[in-house]
Every structure is written in structure tokens, then in C-alpha cells.
C-alpha atoms as a PDB file:
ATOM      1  CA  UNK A   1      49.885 -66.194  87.126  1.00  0.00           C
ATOM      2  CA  UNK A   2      53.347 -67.508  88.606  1.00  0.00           C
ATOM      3  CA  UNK A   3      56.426 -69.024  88.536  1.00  0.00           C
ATOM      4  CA  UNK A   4      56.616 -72.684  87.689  1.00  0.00           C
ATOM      5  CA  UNK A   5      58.907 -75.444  87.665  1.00  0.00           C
ATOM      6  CA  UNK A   6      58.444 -79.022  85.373  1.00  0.00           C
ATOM      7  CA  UNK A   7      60.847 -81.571  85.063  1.00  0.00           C
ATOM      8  CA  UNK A   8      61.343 -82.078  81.130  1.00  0.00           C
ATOM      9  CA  UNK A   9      63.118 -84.986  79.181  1.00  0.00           C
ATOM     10  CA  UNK A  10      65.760 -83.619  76.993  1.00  0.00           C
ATOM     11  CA  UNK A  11      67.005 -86.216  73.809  1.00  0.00           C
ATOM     12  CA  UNK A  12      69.852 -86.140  71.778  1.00  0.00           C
ATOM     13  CA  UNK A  13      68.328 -86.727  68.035  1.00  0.00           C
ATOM     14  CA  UNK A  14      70.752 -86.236  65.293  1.00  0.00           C
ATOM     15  CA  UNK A  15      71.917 -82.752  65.385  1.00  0.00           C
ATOM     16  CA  UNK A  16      69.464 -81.282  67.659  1.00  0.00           C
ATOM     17  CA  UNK A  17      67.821 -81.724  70.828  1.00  0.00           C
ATOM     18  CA  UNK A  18      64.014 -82.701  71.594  1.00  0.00           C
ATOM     19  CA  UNK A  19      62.413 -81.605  74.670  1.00  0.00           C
ATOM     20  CA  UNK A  20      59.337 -82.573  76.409  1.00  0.00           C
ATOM     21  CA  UNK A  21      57.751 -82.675  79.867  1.00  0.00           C
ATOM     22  CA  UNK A  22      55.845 -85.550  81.091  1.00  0.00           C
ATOM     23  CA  UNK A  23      53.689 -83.806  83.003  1.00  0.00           C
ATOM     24  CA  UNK A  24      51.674 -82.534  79.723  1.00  0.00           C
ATOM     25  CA  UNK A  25      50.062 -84.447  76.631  1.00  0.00           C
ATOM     26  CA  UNK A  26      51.363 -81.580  74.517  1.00  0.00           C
ATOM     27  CA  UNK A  27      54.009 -79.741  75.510  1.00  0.00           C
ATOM     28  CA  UNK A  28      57.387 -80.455  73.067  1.00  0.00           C
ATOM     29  CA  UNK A  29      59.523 -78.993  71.090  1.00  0.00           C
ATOM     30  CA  UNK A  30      63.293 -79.156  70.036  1.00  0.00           C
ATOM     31  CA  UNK A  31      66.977 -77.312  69.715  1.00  0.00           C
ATOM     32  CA  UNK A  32      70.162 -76.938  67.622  1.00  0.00           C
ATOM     33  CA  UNK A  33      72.149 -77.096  70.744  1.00  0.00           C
ATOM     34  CA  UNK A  34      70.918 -77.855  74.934  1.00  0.00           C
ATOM     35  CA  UNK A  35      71.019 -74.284  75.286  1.00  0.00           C
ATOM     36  CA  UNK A  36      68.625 -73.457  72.388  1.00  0.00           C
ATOM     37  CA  UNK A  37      66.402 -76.435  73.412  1.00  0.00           C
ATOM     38  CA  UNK A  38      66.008 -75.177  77.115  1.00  0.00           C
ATOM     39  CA  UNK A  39      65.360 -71.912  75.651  1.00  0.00           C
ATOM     40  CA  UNK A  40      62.850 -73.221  73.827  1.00  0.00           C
ATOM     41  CA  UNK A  41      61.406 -75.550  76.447  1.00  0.00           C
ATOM     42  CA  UNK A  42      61.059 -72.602  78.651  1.00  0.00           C
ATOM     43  CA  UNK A  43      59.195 -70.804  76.104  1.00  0.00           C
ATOM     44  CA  UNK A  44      56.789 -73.790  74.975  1.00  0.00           C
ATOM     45  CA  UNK A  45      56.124 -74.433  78.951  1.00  0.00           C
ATOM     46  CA  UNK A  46      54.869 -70.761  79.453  1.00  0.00           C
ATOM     47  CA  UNK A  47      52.721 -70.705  76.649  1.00  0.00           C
ATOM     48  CA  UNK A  48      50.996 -74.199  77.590  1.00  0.00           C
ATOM     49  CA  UNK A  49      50.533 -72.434  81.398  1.00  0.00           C
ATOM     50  CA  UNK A  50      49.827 -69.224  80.329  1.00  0.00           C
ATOM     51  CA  UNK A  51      46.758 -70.926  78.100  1.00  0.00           C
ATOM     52  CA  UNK A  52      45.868 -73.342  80.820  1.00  0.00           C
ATOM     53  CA  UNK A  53      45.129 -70.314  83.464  1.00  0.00           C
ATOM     54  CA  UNK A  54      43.088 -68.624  80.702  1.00  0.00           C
ATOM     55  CA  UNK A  55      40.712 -71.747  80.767  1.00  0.00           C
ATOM     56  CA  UNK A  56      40.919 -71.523  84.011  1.00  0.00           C
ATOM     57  CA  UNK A  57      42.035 -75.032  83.757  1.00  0.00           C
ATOM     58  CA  UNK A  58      43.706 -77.396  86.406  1.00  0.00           C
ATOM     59  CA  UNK A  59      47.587 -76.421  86.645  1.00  0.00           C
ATOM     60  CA  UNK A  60      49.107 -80.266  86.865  1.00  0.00           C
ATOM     61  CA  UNK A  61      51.037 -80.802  90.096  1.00  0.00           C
ATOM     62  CA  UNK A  62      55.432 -81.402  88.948  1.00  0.00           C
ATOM     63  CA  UNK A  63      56.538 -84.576  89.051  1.00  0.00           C
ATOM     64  CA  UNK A  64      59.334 -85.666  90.947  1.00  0.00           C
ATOM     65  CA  UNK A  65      62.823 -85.280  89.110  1.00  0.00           C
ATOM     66  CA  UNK A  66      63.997 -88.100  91.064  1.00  0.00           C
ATOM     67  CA  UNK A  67      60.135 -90.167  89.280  1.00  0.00           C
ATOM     68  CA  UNK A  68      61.445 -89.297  85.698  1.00  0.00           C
ATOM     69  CA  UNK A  69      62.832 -92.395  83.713  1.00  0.00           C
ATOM     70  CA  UNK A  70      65.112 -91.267  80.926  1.00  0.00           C
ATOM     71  CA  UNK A  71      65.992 -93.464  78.223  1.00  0.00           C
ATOM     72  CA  UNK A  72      69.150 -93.516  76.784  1.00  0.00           C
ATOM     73  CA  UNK A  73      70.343 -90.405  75.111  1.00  0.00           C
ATOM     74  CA  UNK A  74      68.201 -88.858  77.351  1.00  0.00           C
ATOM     75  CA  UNK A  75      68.301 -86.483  80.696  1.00  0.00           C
ATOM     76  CA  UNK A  76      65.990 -84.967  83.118  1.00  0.00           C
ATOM     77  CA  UNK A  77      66.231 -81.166  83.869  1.00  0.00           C
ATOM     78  CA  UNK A  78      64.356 -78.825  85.601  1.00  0.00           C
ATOM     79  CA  UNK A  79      62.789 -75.849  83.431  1.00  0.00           C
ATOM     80  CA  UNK A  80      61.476 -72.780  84.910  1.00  0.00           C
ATOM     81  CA  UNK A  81      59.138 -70.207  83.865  1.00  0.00           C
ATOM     82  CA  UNK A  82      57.062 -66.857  85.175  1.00  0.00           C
ATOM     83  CA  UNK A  83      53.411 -66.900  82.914  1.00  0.00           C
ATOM     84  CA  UNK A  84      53.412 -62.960  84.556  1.00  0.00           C
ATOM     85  CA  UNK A  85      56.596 -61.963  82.845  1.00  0.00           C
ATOM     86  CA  UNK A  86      55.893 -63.643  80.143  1.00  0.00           C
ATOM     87  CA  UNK A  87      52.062 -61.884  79.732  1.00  0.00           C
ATOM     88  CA  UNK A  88      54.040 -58.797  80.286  1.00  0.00           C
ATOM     89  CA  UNK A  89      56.463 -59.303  77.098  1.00  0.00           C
ATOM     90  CA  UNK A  90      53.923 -60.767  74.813  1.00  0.00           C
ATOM     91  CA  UNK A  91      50.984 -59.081  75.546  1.00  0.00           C
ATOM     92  CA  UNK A  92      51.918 -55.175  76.529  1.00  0.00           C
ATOM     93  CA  UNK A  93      49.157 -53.747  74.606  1.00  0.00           C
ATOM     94  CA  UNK A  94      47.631 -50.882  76.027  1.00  0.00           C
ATOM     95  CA  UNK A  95      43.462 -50.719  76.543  1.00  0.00           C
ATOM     96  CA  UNK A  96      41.139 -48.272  76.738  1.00  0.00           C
ATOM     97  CA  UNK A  97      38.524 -48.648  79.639  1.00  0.00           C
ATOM     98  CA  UNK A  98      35.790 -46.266  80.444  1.00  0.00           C
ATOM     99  CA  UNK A  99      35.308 -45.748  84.290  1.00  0.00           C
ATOM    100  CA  UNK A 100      33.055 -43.895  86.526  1.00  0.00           C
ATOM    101  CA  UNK A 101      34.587 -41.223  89.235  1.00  0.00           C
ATOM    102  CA  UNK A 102      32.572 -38.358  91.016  1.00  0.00           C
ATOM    103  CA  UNK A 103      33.454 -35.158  89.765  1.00  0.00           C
ATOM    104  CA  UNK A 104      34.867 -33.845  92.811  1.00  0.00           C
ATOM    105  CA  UNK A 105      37.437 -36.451  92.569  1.00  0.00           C
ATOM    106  CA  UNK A 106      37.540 -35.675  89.234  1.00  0.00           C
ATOM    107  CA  UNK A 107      38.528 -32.083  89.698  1.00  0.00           C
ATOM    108  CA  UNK A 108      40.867 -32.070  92.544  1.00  0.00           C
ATOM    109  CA  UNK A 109      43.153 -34.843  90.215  1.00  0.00           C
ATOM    110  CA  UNK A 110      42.969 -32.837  87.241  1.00  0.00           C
ATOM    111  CA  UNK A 111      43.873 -30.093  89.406  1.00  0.00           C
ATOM    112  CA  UNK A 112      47.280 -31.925  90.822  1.00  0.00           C
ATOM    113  CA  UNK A 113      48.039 -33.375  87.197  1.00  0.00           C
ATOM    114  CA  UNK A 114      47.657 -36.801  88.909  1.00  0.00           C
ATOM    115  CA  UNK A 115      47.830 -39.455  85.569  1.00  0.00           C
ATOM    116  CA  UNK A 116      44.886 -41.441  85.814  1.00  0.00           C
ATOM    117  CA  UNK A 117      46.119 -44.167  83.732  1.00  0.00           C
ATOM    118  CA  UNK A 118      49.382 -44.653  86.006  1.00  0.00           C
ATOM    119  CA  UNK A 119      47.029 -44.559  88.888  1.00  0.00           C
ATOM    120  CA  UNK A 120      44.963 -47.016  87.770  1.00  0.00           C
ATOM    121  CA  UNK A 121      47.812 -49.152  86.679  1.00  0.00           C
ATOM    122  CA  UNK A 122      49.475 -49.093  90.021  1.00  0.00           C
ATOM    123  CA  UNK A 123      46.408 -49.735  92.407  1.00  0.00           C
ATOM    124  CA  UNK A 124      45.602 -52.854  89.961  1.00  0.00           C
ATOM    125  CA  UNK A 125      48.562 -54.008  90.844  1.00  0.00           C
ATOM    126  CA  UNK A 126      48.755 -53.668  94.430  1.00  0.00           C
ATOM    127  CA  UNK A 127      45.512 -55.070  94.305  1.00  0.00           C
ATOM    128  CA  UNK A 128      47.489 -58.293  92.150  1.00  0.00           C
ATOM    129  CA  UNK A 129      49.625 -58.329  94.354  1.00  0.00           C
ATOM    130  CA  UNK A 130      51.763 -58.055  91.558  1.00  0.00           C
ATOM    131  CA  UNK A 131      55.703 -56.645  91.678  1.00  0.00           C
ATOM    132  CA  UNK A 132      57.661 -54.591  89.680  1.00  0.00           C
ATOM    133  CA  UNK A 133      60.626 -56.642  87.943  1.00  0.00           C
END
């Protein structure tokens, strides 16, 4: 879970833009204008990463901008992404999980009105090392 950066190959087709990023075999898509196609692009490339660190699969190195050929109608642009934030919008479900405490702790929490769920939620992310935004 990060923040990423891929160089990705923007066309002029017709009315709309393509986008795609040599880096991955599948990772395209396309816009009415630039700015709906890098909106896009930054969307398509956070779901490809987001599924690649759920396999647990190799995260591909970026090229260099400077390695990128475009053709004509064509530029290179950087795209960014964050798979966290991105987890965080599309995925804010809440879960139930059962866990084990000794009573004592138990007690003295219930006793302060501590919120175990906020607790929880907090020390996992310390633990993630993970940041509020």
C-alpha cells in the first residue's frame, strides 16, 4: 500500500483521448478531454496496483519518462496514485471481529467508556504505520 508514479502514453483519437502505461500488459483506458483521461488513468492505475498487492504480486519498477517513445499524436505524462487512499474510498466497509481481552482489562475500559472499536482502529494503524489524511 503506497503512492506510485508510472509514466503513461496519452493519444489523441478522434474526440477523445486513450491512455495507457507501458509498464503493464493491461492497464488502458480513455477520455473526452486530457483532463478526463488522466482522471481516468489515475483511477485504472490504482485499481491494477491495488489488485497486484492483493496477489501479493511483483509491483513493476517505472520506467524512465525520458525511455518512453511516443508516436505521433502522442505524449508521455507522469500519473500518480495512493492504493491506501484509494482502499479507503472504495472499500470503507466496516467488519466485525471477535477478539480475546482479560476481563480486568475488560472492566477498567468499560469503566472509562474507552471505544474499543476506535482503539482498535487506531493501534492498527500505528502499527501500519499508516497516517491520517
Amino acid at each position: 500500500m503506497a503512492k506510485y508514479i508510472y509514466p503513461a502514453i496519452f493519444a489523441k483519437e478522434g474526440a477523445f483521448y486513450t491512455v495507457r502505461f507501458p509498464d503493464f500488459e493491461s492497464c488502458y483506458t480513455q477520455g473526452d478531454s486530457v483532463q478526463d483521461a488522466y482522471e481516468m488513468a489515475s483511477d485504472v492505475l490504482c485499481l491494477t496496483l491495488y489488485n497486484l498487492e492483493e496477489e501479493k504480486a511483483d509491483i513493476p519498477t517505472a520506467s524512465e519518462v525520458s525511455a518512453i517513445k511516443a508516436g505521433n499524436d502522442e505524449f508521455v505524462s507522469l500519473v500518480a496514485c495512493d492504493t491506501l487512499e484509494y482502499r479507503q474510498y472504495y472499500d470503507g466497509r466496516a467488519v466485525k471481529k471477535t477478539l480475546t481481552i482479560p476481563a480486568w482489562l475488560n472492566t477498567m475500559s468499560e469503566r472509562e467508556g474507552i471505544n474499543f472499536s476506535a482503539v482498535l482502529q487506531a493501534a492498527l494503524k500505528r502499527e501500519l504505520q499508516i497516517t491520517e489524511r
